[in-house]
N, C-alpha and C. Protein backbone atom coordinates (compact mmCIF):
# COMPACT_ATOMS: atom_id res chain seq x y z
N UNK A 1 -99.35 -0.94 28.96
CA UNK A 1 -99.56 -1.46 30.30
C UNK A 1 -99.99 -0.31 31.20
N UNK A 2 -101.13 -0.30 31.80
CA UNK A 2 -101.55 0.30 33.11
C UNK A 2 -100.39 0.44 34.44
N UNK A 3 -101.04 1.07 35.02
CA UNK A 3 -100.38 1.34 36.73
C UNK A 3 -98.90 0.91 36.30
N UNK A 4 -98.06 1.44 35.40
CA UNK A 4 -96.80 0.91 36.04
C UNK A 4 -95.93 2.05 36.83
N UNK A 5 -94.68 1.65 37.46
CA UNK A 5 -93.94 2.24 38.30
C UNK A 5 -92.48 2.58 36.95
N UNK A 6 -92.00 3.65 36.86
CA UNK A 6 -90.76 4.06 35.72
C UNK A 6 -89.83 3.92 36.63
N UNK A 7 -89.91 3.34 38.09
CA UNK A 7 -88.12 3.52 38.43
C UNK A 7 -88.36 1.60 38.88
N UNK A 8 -89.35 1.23 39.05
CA UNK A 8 -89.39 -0.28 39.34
C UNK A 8 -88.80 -1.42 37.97
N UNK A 9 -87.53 -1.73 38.68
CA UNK A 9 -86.87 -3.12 37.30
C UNK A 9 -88.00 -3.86 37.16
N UNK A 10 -89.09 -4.38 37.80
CA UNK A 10 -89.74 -5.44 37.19
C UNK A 10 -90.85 -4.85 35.93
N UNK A 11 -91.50 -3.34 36.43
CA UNK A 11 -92.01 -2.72 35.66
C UNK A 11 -91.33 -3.07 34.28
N UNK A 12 -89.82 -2.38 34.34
CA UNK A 12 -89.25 -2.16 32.84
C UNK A 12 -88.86 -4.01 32.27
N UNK A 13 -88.85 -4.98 33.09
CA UNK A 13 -88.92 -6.01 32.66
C UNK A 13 -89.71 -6.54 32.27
N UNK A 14 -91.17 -6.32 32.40
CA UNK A 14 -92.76 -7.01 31.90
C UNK A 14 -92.73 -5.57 30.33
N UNK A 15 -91.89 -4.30 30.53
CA UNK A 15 -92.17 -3.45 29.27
C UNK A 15 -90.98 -4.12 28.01
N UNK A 16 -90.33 -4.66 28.72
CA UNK A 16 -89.37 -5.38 27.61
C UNK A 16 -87.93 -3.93 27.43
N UNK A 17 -87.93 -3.30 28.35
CA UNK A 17 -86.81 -2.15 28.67
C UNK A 17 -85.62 -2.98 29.13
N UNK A 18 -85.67 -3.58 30.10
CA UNK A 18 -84.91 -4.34 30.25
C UNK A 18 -85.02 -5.69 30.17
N UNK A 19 -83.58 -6.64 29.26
CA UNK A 19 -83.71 -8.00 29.06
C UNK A 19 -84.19 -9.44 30.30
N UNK A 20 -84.50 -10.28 30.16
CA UNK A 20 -85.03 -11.11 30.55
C UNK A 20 -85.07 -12.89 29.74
N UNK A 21 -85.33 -13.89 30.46
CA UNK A 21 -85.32 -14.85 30.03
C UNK A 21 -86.89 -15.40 30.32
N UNK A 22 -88.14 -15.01 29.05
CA UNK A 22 -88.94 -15.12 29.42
C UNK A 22 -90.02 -16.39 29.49
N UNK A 23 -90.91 -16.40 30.08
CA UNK A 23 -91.32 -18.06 30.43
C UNK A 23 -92.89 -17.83 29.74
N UNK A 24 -93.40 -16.49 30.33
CA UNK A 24 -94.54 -16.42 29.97
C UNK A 24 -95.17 -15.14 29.97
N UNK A 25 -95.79 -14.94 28.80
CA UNK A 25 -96.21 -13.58 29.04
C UNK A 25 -97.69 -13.71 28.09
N UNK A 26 -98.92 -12.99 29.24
CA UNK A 26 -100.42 -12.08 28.16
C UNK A 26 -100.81 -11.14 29.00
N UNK A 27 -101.81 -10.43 28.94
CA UNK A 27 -101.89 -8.66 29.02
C UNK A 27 -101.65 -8.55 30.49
N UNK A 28 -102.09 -9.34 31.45
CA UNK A 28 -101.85 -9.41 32.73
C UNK A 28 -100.62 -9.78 33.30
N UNK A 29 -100.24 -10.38 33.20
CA UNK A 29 -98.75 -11.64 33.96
C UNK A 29 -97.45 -11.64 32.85
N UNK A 30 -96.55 -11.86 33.51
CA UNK A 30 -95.25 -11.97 33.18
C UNK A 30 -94.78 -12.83 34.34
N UNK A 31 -94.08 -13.60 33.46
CA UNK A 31 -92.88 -14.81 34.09
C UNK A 31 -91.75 -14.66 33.62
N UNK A 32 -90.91 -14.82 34.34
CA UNK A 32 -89.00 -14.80 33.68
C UNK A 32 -88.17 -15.48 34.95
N UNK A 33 -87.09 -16.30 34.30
CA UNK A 33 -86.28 -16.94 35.07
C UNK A 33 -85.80 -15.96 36.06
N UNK A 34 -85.21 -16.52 37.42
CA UNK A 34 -84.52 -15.91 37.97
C UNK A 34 -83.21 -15.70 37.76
N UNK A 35 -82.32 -14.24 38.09
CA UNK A 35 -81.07 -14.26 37.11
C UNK A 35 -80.10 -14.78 38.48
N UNK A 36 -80.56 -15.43 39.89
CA UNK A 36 -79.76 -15.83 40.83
C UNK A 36 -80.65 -17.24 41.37
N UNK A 37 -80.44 -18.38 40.39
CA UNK A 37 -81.60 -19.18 40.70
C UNK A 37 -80.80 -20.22 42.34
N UNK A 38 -81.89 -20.64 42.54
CA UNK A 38 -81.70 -21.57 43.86
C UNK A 38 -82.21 -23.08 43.91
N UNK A 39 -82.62 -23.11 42.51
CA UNK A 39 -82.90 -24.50 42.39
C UNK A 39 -82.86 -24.77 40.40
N UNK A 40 -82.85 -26.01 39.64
CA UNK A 40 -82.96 -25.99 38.47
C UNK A 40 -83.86 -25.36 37.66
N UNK A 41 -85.40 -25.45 38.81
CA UNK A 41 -86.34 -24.58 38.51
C UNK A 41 -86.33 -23.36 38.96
N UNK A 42 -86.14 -21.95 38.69
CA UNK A 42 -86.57 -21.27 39.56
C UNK A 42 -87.03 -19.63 38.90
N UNK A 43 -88.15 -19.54 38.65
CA UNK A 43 -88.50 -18.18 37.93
C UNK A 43 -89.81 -17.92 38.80
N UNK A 44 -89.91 -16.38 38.28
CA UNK A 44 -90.45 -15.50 39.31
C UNK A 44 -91.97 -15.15 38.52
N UNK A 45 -93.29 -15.19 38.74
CA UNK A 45 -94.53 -14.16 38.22
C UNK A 45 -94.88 -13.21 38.62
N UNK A 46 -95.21 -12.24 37.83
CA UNK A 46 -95.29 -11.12 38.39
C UNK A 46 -96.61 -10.51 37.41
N UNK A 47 -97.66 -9.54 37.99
CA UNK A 47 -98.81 -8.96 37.45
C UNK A 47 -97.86 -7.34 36.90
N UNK A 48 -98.20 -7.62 35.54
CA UNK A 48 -97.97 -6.36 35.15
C UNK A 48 -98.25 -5.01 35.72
N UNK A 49 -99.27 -5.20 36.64
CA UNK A 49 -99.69 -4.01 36.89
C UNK A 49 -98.86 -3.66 38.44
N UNK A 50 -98.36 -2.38 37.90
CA UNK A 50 -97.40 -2.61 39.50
C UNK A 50 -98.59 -2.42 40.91
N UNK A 51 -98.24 -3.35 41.41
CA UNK A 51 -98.71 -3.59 42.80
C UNK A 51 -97.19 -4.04 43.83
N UNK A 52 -97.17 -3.08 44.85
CA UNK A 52 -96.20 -3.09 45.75
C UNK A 52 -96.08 -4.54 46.62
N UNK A 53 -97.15 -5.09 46.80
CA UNK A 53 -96.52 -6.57 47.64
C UNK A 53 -98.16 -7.33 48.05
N UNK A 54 -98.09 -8.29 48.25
CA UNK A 54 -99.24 -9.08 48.52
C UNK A 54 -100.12 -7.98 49.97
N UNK A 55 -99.51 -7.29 50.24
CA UNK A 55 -100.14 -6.29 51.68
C UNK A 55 -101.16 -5.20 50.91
N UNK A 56 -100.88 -5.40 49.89
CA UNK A 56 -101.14 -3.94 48.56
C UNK A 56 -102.31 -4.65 48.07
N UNK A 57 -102.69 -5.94 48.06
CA UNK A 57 -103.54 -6.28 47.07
C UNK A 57 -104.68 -5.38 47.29
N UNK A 58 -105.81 -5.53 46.28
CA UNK A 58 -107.38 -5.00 46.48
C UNK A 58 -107.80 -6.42 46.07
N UNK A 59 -109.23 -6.11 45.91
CA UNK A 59 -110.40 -7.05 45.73
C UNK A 59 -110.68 -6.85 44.47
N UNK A 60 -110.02 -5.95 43.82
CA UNK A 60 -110.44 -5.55 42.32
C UNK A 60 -109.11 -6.76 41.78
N UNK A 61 -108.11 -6.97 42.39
CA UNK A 61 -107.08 -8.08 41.96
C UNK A 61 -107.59 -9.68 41.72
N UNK A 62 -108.59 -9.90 42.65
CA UNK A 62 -108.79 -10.97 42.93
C UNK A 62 -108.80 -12.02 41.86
N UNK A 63 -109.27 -11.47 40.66
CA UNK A 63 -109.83 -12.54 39.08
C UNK A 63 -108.13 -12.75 38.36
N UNK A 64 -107.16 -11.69 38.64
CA UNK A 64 -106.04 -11.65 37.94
C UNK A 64 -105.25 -12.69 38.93
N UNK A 65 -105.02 -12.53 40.02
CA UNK A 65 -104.30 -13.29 40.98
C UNK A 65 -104.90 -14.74 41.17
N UNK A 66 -106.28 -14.83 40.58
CA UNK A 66 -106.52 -16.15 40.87
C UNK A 66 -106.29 -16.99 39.04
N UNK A 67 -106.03 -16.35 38.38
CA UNK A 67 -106.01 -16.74 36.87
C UNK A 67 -103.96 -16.97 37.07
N UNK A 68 -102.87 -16.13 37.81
CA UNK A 68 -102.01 -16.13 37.85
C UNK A 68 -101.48 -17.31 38.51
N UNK A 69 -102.18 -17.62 39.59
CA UNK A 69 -102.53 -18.89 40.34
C UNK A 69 -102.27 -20.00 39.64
N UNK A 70 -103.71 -20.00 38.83
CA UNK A 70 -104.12 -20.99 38.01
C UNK A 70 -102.84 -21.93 36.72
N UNK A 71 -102.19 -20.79 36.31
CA UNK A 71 -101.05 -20.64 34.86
C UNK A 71 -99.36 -21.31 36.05
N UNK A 72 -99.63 -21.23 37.30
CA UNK A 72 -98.52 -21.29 38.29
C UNK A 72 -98.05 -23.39 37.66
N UNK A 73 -99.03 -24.08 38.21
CA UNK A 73 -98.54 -25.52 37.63
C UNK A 73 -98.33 -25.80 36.56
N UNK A 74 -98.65 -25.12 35.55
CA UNK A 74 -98.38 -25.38 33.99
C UNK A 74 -97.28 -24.72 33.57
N UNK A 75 -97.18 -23.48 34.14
CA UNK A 75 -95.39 -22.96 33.86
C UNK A 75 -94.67 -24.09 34.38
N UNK A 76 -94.59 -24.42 35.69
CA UNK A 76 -93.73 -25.30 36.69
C UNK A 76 -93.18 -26.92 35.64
N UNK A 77 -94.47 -27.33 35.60
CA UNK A 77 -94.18 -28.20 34.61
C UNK A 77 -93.62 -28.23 33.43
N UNK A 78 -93.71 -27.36 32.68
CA UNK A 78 -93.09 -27.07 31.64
C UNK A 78 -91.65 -26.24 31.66
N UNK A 79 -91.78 -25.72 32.96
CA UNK A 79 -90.05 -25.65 33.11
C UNK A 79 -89.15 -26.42 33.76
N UNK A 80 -89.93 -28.04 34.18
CA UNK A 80 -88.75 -29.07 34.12
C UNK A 80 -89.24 -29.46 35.61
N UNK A 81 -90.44 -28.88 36.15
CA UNK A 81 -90.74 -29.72 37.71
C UNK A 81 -91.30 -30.93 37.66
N UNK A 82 -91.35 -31.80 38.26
CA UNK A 82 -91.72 -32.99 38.04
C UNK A 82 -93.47 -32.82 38.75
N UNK A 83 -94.61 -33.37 38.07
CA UNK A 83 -95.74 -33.34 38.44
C UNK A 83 -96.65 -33.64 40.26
N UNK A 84 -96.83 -33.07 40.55
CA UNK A 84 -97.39 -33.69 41.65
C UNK A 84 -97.83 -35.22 41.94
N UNK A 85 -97.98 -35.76 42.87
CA UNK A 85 -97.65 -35.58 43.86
C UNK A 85 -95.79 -36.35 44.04
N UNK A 86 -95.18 -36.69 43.24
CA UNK A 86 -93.87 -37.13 43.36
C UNK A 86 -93.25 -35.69 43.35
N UNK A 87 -93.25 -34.83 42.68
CA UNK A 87 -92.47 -34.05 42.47
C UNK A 87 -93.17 -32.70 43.17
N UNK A 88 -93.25 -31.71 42.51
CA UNK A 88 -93.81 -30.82 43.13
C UNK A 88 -93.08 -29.06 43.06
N UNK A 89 -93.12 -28.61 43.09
CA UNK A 89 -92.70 -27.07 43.96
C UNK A 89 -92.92 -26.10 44.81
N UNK A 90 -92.05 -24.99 44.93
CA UNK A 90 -92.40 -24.00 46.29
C UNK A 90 -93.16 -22.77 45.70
N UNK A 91 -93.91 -22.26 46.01
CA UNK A 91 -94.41 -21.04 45.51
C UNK A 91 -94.28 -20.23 47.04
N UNK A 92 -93.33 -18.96 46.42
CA UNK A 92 -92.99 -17.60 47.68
C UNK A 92 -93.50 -16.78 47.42
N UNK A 93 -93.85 -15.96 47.98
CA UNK A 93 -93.82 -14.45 47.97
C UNK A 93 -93.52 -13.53 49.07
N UNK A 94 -92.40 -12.79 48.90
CA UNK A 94 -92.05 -12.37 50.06
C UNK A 94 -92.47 -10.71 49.97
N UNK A 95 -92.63 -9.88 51.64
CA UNK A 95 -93.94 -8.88 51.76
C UNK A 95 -92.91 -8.15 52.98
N UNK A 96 -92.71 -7.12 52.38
CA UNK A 96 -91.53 -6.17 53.10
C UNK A 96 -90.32 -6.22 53.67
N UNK A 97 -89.76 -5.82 54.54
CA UNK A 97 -88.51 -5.84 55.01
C UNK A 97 -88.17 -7.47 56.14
N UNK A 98 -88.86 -7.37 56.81
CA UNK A 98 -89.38 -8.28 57.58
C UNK A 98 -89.73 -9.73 57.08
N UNK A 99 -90.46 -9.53 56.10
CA UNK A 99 -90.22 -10.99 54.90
C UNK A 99 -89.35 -11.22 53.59
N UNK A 100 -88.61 -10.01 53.74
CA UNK A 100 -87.20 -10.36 52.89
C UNK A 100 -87.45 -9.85 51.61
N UNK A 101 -88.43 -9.27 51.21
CA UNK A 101 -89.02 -8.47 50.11
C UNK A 101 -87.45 -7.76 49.61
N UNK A 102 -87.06 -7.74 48.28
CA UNK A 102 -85.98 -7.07 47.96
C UNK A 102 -86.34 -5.97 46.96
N UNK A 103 -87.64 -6.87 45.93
CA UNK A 103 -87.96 -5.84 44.88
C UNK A 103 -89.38 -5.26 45.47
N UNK A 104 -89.94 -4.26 45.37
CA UNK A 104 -91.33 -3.52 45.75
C UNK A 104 -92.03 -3.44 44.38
N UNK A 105 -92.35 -4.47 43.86
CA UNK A 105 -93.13 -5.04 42.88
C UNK A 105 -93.68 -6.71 43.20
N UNK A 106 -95.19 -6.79 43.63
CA UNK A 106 -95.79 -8.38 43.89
C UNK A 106 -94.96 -9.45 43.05
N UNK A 107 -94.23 -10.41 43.59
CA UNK A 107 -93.94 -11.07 42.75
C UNK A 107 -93.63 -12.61 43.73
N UNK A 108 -94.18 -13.53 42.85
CA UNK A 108 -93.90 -14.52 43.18
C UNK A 108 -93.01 -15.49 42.44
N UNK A 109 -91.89 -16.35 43.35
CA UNK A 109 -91.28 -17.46 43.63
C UNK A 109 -91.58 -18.63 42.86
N UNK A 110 -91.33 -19.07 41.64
CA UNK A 110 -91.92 -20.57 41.71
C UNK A 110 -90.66 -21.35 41.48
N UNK A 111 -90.30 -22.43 42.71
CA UNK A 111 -88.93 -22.81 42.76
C UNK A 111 -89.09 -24.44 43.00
N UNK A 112 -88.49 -25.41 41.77
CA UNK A 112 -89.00 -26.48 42.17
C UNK A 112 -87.53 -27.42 41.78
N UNK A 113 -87.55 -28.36 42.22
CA UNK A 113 -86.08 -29.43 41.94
C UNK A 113 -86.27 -30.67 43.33
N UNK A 114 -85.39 -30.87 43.50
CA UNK A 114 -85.13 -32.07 44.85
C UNK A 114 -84.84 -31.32 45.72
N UNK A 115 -85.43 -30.67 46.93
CA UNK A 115 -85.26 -29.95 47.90
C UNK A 115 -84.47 -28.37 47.54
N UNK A 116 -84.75 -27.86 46.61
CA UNK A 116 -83.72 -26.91 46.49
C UNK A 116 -83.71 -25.77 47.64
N UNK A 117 -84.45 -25.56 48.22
CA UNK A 117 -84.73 -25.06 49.79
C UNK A 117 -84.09 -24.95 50.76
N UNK A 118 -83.18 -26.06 50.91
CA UNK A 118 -81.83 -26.09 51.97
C UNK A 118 -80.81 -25.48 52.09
N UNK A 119 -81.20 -24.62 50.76
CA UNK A 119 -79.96 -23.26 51.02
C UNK A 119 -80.15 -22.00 51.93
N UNK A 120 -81.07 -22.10 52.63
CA UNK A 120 -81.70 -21.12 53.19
C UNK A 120 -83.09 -20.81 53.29
């Protein structure tokens, strides 16, 4: 793997350093449950390549983030969300201190169930 970060957990989690419950993984993207979920559905994607937060992107990202995009409803579904338009999910990404950013690795949210949202 390219650009990664050696002190970033998500880094050593897409290197398989540290364990995970994984959803999806090819040379670009990694998916893994969340280990503090907030709904039945709730796991996180993340681009292997460390990038610090959606503020970080380039234009050289654009084909990976839109292919990561793309793989977002077919994980969802297959990890138990119910299809659009009855069902559905949240896709987050949160972008520094100010948006609640905890890890400094891009990563997105995909959180889906019957409102699981009302926890905060």
């Amino acid at each position: 793997m390219s650009h990664s970060d050696p002190n970033c957990i998500f880094c050593k989690i897409a290197e398989g350093k540290i364990p995970s419950r994984k959803v999806y993984e090819d040379e670009e993207m990694f998916a893994f449950h969340d280990i503090n979920p907030w709904a039945p559905v709730h796991f996180l994607m993340i681009p292997k390549e460390h990038i610090v937060s959606i503020a970080h992107v380039e234009e050289r990202h654009a084909a990976m983030l839109g292919r990561m995009m793309a793989r977002v409803p077919q994980l969802a579904q297959q990890e138990g969300c119910v299809p659009y338009p009855d069902g559905g999910f949240r896709l987050v990404s949160n972008v520094g201190e100010h948006g609640g950013q905890e890890v400094h690795h891009l990563h997105f949210h995909v959180i889906g169930g019957p409102r699981p949202w009302k926890k905060g």
